[in-house]
C-alpha atoms as a PDB file:
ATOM      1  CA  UNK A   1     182.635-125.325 -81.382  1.00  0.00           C
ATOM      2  CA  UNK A   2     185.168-124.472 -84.267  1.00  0.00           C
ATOM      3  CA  UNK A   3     185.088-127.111 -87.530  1.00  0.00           C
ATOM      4  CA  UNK A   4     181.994-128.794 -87.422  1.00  0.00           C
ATOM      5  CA  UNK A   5     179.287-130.141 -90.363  1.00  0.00           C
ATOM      6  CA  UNK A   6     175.993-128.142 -90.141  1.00  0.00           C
ATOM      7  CA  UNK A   7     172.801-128.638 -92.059  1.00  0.00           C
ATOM      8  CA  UNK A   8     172.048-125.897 -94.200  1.00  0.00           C
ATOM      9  CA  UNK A   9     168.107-125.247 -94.088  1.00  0.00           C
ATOM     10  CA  UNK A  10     167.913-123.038 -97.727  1.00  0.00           C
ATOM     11  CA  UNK A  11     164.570-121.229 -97.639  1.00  0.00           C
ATOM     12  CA  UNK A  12     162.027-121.040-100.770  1.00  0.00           C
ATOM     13  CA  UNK A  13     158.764-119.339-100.803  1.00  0.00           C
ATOM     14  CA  UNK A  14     155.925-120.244-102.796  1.00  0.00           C
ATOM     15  CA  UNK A  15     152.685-119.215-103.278  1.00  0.00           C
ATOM     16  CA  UNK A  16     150.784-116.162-101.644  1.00  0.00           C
ATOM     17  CA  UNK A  17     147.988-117.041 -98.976  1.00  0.00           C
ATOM     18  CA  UNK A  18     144.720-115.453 -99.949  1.00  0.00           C
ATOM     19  CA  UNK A  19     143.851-114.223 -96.897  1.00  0.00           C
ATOM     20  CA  UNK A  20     147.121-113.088 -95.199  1.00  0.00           C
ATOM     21  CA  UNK A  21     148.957-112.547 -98.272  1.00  0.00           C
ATOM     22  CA  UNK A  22     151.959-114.831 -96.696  1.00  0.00           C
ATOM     23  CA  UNK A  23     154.120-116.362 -98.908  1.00  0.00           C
ATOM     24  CA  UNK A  24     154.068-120.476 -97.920  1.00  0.00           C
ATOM     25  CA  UNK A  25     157.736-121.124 -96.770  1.00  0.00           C
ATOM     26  CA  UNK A  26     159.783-124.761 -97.514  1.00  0.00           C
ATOM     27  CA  UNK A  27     163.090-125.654 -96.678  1.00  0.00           C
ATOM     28  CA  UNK A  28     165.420-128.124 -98.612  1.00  0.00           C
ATOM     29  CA  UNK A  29     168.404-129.462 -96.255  1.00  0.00           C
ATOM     30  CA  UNK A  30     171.980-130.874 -97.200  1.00  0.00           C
ATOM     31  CA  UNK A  31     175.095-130.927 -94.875  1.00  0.00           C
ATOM     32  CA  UNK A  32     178.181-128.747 -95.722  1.00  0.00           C
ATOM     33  CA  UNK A  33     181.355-127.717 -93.489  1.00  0.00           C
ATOM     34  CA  UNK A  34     181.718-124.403 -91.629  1.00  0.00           C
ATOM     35  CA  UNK A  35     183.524-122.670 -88.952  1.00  0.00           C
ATOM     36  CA  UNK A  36     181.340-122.294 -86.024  1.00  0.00           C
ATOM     37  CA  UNK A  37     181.736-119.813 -83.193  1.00  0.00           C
ATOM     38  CA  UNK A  38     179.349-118.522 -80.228  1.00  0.00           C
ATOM     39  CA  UNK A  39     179.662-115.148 -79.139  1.00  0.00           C
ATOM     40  CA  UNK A  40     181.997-114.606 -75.902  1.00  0.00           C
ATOM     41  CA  UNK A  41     183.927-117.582 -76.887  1.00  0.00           C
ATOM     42  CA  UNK A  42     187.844-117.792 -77.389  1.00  0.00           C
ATOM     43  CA  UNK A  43     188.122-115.788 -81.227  1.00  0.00           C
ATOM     44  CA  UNK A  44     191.072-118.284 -82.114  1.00  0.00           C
ATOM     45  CA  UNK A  45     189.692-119.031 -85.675  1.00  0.00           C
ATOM     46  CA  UNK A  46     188.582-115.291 -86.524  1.00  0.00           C
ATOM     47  CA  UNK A  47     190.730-113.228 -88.659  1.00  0.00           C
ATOM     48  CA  UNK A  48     191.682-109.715 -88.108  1.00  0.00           C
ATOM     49  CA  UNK A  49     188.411-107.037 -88.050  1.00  0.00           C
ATOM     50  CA  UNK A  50     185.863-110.077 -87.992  1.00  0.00           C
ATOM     51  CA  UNK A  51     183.852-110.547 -84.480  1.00  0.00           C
ATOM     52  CA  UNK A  52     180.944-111.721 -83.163  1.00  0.00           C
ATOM     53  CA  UNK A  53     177.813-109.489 -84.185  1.00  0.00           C
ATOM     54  CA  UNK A  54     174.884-111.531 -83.508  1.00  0.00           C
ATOM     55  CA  UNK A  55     174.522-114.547 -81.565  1.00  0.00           C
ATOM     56  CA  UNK A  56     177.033-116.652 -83.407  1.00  0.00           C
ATOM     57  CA  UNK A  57     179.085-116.381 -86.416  1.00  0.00           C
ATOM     58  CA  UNK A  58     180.063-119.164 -89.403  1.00  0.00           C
ATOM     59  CA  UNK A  59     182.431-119.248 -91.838  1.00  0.00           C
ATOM     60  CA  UNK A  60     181.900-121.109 -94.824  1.00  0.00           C
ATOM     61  CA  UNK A  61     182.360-121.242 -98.343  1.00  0.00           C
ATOM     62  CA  UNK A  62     179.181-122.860 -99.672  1.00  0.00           C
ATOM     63  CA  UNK A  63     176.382-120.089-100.461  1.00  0.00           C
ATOM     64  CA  UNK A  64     173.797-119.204 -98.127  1.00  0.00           C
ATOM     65  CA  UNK A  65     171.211-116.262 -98.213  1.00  0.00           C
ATOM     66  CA  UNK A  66     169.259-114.237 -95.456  1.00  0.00           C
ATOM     67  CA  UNK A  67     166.733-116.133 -94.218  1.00  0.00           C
ATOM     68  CA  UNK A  68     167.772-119.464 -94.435  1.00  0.00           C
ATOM     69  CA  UNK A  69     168.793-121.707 -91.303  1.00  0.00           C
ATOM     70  CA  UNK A  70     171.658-123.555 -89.755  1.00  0.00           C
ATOM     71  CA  UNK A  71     170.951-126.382 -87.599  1.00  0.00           C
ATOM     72  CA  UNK A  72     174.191-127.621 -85.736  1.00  0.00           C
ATOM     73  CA  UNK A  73     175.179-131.091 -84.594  1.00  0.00           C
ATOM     74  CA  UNK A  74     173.875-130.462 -81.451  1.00  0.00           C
ATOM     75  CA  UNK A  75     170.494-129.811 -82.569  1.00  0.00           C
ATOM     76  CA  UNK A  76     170.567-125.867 -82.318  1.00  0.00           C
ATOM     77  CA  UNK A  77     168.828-123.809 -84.649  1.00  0.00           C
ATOM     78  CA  UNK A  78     169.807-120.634 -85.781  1.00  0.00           C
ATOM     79  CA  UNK A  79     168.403-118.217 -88.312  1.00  0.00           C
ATOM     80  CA  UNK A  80     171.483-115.846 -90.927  1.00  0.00           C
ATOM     81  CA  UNK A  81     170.732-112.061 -90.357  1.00  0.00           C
ATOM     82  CA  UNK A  82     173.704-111.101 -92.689  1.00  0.00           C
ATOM     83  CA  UNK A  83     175.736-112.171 -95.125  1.00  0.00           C
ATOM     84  CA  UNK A  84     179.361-110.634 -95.752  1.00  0.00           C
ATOM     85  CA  UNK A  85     181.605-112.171 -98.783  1.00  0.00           C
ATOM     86  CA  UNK A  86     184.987-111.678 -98.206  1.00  0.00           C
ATOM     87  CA  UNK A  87     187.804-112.026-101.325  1.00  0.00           C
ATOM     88  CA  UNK A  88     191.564-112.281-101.723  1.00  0.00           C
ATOM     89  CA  UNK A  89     191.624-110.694-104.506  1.00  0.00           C
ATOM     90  CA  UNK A  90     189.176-108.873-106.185  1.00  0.00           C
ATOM     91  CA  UNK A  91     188.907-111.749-108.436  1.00  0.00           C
ATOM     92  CA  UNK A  92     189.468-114.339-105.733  1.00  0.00           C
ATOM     93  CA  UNK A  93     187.226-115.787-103.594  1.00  0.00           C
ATOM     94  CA  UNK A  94     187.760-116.407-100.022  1.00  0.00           C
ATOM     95  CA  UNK A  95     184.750-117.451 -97.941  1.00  0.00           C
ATOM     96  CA  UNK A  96     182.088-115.990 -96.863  1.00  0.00           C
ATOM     97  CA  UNK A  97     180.609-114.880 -92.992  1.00  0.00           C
ATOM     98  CA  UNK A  98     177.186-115.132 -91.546  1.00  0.00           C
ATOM     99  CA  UNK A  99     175.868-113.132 -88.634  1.00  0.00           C
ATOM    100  CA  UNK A 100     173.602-116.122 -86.797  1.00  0.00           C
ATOM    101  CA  UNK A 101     170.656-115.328 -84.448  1.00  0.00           C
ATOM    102  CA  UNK A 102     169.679-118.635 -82.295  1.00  0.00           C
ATOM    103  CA  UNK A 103     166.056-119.907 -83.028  1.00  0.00           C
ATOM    104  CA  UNK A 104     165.270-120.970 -79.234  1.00  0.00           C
ATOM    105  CA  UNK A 105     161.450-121.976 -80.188  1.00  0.00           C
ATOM    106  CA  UNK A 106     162.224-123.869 -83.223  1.00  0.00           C
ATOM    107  CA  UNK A 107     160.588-127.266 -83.790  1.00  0.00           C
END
């Protein structure tokens, strides 16, 4: 897919449940730019060492935690597994890359 918009679904938990002790879980949304690509496609956009772990992979510079979810333009969901910053510099930030496992059953 390579340069795309995605919505990035952050995650926040809330309160226990009393009887499970599950925390409630809510998502806040807003659109930011990445570098999108599937596993087995062509690895034109990845830089040396960096391949396809999970599912998918994005590049993007905004920050994102394990847990949240990605929802492409084509209406895809898919959940980040890992998060790997990547610098420069040590000083110097560069972007960072997130290991993507497709949702299949999402609503």
């Amino acid at each position: 897919m390579g340069s795309c918009d995605v919505v990035r679904r952050k995650l926040s938990l809330g309160a226990r449940d009393a009887t499970t002790g599950w925390r409630a879980k809510s998502w806040t949304e807003d659109t930011v730019k990445a570098i999108f690509t599937q596993k087995g496609s062509a690895p034109q956009n990845l830089g040396v060492g960096t391949y396809v772990r999970e599912d998918a992979l994005l590049q993007v510079c905004e920050g994102f935690v394990e847990g949240d979810e990605v929802k492409l333009p084509n209406g895809k969901y898919y959940e980040v597994k890992a998060v790997r910053e990547h610098y420069l510099t040590p000083d110097n930030f560069c972007h960072r890359e997130l290991d993507l496992v497709y949702l299949p059953l999402h609503s």
